[in-house]
C-alpha atoms as a PDB file:
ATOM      1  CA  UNK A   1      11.468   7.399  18.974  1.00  0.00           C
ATOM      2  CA  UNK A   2      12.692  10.688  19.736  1.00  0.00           C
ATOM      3  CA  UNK A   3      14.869  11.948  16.770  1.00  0.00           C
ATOM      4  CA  UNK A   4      14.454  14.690  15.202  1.00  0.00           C
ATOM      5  CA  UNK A   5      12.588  16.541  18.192  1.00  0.00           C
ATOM      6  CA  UNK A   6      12.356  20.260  18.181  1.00  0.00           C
ATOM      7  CA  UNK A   7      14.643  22.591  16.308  1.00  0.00           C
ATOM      8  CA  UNK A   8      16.540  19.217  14.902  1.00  0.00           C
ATOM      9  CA  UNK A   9      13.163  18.659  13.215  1.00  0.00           C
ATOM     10  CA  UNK A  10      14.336  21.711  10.588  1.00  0.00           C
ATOM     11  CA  UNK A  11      17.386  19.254   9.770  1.00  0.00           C
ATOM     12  CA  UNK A  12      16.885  18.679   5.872  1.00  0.00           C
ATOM     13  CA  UNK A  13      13.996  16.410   4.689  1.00  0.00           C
ATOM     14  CA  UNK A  14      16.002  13.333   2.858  1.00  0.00           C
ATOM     15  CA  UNK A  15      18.890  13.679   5.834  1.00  0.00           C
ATOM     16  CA  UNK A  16      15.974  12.549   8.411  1.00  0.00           C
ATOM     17  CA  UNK A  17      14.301  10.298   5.901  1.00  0.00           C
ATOM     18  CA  UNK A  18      17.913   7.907   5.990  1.00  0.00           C
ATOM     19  CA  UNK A  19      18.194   8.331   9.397  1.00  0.00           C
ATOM     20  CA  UNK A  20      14.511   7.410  10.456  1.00  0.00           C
ATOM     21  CA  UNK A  21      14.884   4.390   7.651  1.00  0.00           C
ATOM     22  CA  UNK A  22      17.853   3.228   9.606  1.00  0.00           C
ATOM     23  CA  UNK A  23      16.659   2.972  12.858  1.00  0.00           C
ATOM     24  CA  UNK A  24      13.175   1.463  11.678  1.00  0.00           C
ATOM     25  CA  UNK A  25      15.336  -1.124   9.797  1.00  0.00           C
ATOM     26  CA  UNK A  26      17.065  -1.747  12.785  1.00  0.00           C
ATOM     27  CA  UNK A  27      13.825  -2.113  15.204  1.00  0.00           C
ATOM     28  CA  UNK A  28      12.215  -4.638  12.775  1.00  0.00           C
ATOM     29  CA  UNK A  29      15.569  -6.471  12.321  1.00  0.00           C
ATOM     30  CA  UNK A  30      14.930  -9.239   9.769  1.00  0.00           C
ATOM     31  CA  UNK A  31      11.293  -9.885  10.557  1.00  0.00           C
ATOM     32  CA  UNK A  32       9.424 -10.267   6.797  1.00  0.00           C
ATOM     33  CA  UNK A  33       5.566 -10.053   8.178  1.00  0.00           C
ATOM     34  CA  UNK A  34       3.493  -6.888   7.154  1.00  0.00           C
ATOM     35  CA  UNK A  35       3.662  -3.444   9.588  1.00  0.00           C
ATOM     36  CA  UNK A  36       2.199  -0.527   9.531  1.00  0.00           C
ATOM     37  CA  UNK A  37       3.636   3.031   9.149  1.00  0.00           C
ATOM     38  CA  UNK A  38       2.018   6.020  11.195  1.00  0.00           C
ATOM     39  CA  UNK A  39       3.115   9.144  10.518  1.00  0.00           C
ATOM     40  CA  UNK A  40       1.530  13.042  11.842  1.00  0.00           C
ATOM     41  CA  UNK A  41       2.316  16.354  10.214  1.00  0.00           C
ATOM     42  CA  UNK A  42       5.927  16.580   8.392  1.00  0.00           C
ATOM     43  CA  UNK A  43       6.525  13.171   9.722  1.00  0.00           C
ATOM     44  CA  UNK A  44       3.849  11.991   7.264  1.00  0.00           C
ATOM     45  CA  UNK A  45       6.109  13.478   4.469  1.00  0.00           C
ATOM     46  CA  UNK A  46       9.421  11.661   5.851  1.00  0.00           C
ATOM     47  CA  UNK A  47       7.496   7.893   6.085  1.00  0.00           C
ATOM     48  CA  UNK A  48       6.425   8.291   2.808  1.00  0.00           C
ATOM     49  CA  UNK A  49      10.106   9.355   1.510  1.00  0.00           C
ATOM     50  CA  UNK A  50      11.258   6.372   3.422  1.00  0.00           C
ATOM     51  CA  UNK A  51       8.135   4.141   1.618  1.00  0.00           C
ATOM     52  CA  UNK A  52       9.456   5.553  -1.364  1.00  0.00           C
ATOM     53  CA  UNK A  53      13.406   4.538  -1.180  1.00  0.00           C
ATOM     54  CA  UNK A  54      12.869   1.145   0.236  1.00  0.00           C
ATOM     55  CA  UNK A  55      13.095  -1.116  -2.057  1.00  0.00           C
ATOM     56  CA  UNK A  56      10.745  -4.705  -2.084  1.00  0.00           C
ATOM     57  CA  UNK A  57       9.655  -2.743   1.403  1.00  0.00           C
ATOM     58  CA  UNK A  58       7.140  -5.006   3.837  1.00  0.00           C
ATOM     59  CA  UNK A  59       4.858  -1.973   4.770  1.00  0.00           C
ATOM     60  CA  UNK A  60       1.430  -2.454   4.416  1.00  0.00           C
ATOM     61  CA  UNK A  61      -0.414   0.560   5.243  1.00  0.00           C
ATOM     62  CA  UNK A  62       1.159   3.662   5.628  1.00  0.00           C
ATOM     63  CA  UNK A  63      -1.815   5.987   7.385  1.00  0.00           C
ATOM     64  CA  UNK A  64      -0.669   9.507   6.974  1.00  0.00           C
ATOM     65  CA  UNK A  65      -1.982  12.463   9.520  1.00  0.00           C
ATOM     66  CA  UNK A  66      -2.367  15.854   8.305  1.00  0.00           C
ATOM     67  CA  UNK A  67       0.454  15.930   6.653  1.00  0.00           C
ATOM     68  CA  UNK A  68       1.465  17.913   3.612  1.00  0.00           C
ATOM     69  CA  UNK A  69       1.867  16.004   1.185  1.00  0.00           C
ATOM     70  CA  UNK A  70       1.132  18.270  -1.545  1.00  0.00           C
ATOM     71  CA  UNK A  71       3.316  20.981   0.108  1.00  0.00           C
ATOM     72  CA  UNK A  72       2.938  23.590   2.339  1.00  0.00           C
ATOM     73  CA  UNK A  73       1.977  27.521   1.496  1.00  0.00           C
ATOM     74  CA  UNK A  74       0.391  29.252   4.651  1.00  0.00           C
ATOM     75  CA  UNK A  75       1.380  31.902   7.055  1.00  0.00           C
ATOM     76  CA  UNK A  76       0.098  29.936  10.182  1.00  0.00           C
ATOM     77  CA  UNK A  77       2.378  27.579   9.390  1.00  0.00           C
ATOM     78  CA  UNK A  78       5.294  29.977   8.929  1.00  0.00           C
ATOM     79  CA  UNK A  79       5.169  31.708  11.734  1.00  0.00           C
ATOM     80  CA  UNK A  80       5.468  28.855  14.383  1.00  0.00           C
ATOM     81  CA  UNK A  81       9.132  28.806  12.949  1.00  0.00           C
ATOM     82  CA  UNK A  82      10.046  31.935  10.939  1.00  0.00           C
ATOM     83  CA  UNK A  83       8.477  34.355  12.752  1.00  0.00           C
ATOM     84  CA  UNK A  84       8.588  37.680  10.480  1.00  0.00           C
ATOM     85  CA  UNK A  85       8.195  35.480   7.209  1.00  0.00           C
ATOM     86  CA  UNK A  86       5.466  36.435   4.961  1.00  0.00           C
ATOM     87  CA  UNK A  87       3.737  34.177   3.164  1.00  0.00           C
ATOM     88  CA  UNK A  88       4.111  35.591  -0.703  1.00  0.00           C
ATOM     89  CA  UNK A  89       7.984  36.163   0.031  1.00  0.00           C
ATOM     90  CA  UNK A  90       9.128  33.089   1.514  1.00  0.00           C
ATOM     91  CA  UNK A  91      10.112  31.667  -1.878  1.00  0.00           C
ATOM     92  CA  UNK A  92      13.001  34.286  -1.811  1.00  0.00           C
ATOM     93  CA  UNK A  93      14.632  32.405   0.906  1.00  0.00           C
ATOM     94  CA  UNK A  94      13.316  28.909   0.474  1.00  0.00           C
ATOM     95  CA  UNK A  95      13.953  28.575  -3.264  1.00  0.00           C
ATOM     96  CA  UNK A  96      17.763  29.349  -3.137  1.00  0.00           C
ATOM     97  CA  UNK A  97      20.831  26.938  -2.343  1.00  0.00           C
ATOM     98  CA  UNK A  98      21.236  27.845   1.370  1.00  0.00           C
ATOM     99  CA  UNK A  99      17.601  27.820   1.415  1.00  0.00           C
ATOM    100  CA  UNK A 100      17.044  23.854   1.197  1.00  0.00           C
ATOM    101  CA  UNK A 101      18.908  22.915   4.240  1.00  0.00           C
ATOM    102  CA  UNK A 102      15.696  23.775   5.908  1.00  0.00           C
ATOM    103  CA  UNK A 103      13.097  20.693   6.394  1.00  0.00           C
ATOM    104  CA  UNK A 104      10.226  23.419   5.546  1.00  0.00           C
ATOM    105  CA  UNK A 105      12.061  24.976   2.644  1.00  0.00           C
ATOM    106  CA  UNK A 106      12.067  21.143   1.423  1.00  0.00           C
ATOM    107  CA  UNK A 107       8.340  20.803   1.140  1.00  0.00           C
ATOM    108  CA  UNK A 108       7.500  24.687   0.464  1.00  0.00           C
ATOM    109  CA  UNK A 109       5.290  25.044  -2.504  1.00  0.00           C
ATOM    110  CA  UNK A 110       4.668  28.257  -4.338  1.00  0.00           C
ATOM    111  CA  UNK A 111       1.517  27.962  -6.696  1.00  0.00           C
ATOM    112  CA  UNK A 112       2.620  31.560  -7.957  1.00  0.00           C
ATOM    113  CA  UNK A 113       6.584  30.142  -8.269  1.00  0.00           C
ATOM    114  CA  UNK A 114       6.178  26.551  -9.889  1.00  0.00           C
ATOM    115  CA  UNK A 115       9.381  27.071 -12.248  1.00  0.00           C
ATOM    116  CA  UNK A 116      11.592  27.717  -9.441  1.00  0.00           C
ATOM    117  CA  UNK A 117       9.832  24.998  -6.999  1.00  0.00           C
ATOM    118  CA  UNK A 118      10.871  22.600  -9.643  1.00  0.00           C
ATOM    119  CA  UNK A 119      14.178  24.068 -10.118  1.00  0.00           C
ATOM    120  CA  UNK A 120      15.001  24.260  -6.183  1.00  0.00           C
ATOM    121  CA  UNK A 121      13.105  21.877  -4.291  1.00  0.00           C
ATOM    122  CA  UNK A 122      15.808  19.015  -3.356  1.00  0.00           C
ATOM    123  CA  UNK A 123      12.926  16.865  -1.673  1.00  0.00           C
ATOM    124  CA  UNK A 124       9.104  17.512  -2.491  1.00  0.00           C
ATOM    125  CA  UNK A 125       9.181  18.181  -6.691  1.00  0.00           C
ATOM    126  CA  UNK A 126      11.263  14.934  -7.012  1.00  0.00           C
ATOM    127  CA  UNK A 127       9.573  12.844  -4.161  1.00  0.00           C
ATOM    128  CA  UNK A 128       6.225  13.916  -6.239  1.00  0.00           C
ATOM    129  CA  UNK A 129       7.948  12.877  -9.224  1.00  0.00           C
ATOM    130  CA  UNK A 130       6.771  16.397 -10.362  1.00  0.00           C
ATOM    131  CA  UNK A 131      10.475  16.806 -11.410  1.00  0.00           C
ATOM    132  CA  UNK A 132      11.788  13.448 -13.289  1.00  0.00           C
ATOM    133  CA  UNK A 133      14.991  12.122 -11.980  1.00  0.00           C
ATOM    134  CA  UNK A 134      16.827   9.012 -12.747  1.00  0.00           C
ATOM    135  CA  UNK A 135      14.978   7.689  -9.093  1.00  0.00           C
ATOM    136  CA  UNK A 136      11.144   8.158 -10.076  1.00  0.00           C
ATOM    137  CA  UNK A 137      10.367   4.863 -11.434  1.00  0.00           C
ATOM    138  CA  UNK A 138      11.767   3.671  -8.286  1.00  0.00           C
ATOM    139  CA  UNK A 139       9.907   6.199  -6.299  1.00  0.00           C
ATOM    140  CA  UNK A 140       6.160   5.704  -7.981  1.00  0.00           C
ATOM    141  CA  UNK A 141       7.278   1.443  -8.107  1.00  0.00           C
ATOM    142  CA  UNK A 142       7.581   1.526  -4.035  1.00  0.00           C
ATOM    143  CA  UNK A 143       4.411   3.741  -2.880  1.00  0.00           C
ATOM    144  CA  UNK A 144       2.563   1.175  -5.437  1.00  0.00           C
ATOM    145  CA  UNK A 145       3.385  -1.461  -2.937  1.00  0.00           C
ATOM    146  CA  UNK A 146       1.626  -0.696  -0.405  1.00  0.00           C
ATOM    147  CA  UNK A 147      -1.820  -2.175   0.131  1.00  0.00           C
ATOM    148  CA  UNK A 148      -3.497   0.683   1.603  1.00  0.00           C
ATOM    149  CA  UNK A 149      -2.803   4.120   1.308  1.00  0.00           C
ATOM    150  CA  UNK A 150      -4.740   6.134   4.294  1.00  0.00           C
ATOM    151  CA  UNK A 151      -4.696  10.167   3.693  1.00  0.00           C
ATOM    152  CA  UNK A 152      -6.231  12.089   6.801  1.00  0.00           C
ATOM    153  CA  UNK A 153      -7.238  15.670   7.240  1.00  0.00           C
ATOM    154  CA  UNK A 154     -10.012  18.307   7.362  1.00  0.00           C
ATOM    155  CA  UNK A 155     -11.013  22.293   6.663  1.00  0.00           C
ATOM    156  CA  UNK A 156     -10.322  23.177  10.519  1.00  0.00           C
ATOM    157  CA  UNK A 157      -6.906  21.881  10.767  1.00  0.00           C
ATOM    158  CA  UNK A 158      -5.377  25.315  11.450  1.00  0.00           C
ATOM    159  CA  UNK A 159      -1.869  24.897  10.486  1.00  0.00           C
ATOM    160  CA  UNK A 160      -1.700  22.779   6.852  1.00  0.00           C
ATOM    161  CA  UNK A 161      -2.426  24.980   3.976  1.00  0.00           C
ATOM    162  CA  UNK A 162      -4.683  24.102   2.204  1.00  0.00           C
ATOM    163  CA  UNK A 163      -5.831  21.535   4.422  1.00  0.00           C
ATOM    164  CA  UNK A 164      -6.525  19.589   1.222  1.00  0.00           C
ATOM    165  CA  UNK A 165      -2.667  18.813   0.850  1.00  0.00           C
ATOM    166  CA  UNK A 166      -2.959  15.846   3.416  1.00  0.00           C
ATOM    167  CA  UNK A 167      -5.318  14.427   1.126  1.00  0.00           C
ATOM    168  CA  UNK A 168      -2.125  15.946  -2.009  1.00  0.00           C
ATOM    169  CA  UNK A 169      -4.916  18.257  -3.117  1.00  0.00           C
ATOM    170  CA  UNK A 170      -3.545  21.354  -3.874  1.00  0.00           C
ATOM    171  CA  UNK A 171      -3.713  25.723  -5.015  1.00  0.00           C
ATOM    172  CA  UNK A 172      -3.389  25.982  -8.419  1.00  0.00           C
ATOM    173  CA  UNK A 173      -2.357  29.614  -9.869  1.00  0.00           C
ATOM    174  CA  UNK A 174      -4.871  31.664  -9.204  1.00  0.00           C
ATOM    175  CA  UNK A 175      -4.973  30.106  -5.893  1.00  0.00           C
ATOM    176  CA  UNK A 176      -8.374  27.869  -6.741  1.00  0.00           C
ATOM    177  CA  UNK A 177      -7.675  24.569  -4.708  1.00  0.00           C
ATOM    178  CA  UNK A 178      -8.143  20.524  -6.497  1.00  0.00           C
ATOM    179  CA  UNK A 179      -8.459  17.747  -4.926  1.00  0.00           C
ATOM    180  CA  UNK A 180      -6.352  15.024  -5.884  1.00  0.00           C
ATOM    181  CA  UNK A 181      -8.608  13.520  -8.423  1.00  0.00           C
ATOM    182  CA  UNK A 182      -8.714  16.788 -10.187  1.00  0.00           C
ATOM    183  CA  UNK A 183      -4.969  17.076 -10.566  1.00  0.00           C
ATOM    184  CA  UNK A 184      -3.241  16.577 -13.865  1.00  0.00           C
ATOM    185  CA  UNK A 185      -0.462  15.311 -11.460  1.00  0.00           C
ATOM    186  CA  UNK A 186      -2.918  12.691 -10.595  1.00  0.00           C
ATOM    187  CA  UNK A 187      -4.303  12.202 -13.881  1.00  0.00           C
ATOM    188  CA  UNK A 188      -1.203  11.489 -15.278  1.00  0.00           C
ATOM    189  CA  UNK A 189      -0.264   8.896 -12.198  1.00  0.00           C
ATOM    190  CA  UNK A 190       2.707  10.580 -11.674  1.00  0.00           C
ATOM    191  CA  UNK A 191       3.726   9.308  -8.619  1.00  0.00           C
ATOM    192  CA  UNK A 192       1.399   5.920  -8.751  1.00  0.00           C
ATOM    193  CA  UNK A 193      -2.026   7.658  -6.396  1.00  0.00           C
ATOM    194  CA  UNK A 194      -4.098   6.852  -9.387  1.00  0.00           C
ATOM    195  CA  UNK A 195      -2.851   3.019  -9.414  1.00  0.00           C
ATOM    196  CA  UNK A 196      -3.215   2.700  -5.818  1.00  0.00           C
ATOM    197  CA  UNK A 197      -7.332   4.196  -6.393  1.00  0.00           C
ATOM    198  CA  UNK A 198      -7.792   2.219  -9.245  1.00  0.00           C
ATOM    199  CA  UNK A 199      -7.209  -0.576  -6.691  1.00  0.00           C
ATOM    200  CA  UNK A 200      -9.216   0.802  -4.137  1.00  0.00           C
ATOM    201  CA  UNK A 201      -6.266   1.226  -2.264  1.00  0.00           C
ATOM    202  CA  UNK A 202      -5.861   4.821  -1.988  1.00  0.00           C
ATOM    203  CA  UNK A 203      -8.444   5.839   0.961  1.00  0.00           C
ATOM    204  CA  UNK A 204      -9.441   9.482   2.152  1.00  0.00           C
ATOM    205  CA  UNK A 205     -10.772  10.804   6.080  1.00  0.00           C
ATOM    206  CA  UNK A 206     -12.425  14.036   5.972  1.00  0.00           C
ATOM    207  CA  UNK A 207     -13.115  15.452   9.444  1.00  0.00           C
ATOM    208  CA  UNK A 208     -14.465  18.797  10.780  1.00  0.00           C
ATOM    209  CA  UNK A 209     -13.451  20.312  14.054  1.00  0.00           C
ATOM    210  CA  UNK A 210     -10.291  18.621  14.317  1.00  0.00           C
ATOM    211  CA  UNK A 211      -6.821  21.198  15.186  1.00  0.00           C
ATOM    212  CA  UNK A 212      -3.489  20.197  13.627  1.00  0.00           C
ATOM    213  CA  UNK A 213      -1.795  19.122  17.138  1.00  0.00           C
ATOM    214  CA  UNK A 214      -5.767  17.260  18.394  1.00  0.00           C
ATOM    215  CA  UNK A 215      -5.368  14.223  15.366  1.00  0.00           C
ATOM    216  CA  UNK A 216      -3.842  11.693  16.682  1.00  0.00           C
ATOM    217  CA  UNK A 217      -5.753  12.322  20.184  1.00  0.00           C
ATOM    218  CA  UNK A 218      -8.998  12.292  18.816  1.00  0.00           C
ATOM    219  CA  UNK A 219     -10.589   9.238  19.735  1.00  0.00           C
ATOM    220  CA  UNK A 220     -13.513   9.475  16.466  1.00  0.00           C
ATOM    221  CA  UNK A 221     -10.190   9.611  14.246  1.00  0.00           C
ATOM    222  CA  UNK A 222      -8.225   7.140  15.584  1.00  0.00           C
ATOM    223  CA  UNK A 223     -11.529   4.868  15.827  1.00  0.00           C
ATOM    224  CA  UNK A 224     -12.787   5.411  12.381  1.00  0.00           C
ATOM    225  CA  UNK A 225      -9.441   6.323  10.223  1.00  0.00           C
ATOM    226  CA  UNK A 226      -6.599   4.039  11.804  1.00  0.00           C
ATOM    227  CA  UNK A 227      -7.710   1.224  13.762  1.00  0.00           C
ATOM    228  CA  UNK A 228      -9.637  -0.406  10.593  1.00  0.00           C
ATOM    229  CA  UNK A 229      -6.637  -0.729   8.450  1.00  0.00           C
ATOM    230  CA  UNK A 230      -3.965  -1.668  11.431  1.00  0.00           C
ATOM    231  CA  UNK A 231      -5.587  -5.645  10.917  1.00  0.00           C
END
């Protein structure tokens, strides 16, 4: 499936999340067994919006791959697309109205700027339910159905910052990262992660020496973080 590819992959977050939905509705066509969502980097982030909006969904796992799912807030990362960009400035231009029609913008998360992330961010703070909106009990009701929730990543990633946000650990203010168990976010179950642990369903892979663009080659990954839960 090769939507999305390229420059079209800085087409706004929720615009590709319908579109991807579609065209996975369409390829599974009324078939009612289980599947199995795979999803690397930001495509992690649009399989679980489309978890999230499909409603009485048939998805069993959903194995996410470095993705971040917490957000995003590193340089490396900005510079493979905004070349120029600084780090500690971006939320000028991603936290404005023009500003969200950009995929990153969507998931861009300023510890330092958490009034106007919630304010501005059309896709992340609500997908989170970190801002309320009349969809978050539908949001947190779907990612509860699945039966296995599979978060992979590790310190040597390169690109996802922190690395700990493919596991939706994240910087707090002074730039101190939590895990996800740490989070208030969490402790609150927000979004439904603490459900899905208190069934044993939410499941974290920690490797070392693993690049962002290396994960879904890597034959100890795959062997030990996807093929047990594709059954």
């Amino acid at each position: 499936m090769d939507m999305y590819a390229h420059l079209h992959s800085l087409e706004p977050m929720w615009k590709q999340v319908a579109d991807f939905k579609a065209e996975i509705q369409r390829i599974l066509g009324n078939r009612t067994e289980e599947v199995h969502l795979v999803a690397h980097s930001q495509g992690g982030l649009i399989a679980r919006g489309i978890i999230e909006i499909w409603d009485n969904h048939n998805i069993s796992s959903f194995i996410s791959i470095s993705s971040p799912q917490a957000g995003q807030f590193g340089d490396n990362f900005l510079h493979l697309i905004f070349p120029g960009v600084v780090r500690d400035e971006a939320f000028w231009l991603f936290y404005s109205y023009f500003g969200q029609y950009s995929s990153v913008a969507n998931y861009w998360n300023d510890p330092h700027e958490q009034e106007e992330y919630r304010q501005y961010s059309k896709f992340l703070a609500p997908l989170n339910n970190e801002v309320l909106t009349g969809e978050s009990a539908r949001f947190r009701r779907n990612l509860c159905r699945l039966k296995r929730l599979v978060l992979i990543g590790g310190p040597d990633d390169g690109i996802i910052t922190p690395w700990q946000s493919s596991q939706f650990g994240f910087y707090t203010a002074n730039m101190t990262v939590l895990d996800v168990r740490q989070r208030d976010w969490y402790r609150k179950d927000r979004n439904g992660l603490r459900t899905l642990d208190r069934r044993h369903a939410l499941i974290l892979h920690t490797f070392d020496g693993v690049q962002h663009f290396d994960w879904h080659h890597n034959i100890t990954v795959i062997r030990e973080a996807m093929l047990p839960y594709l059954d």
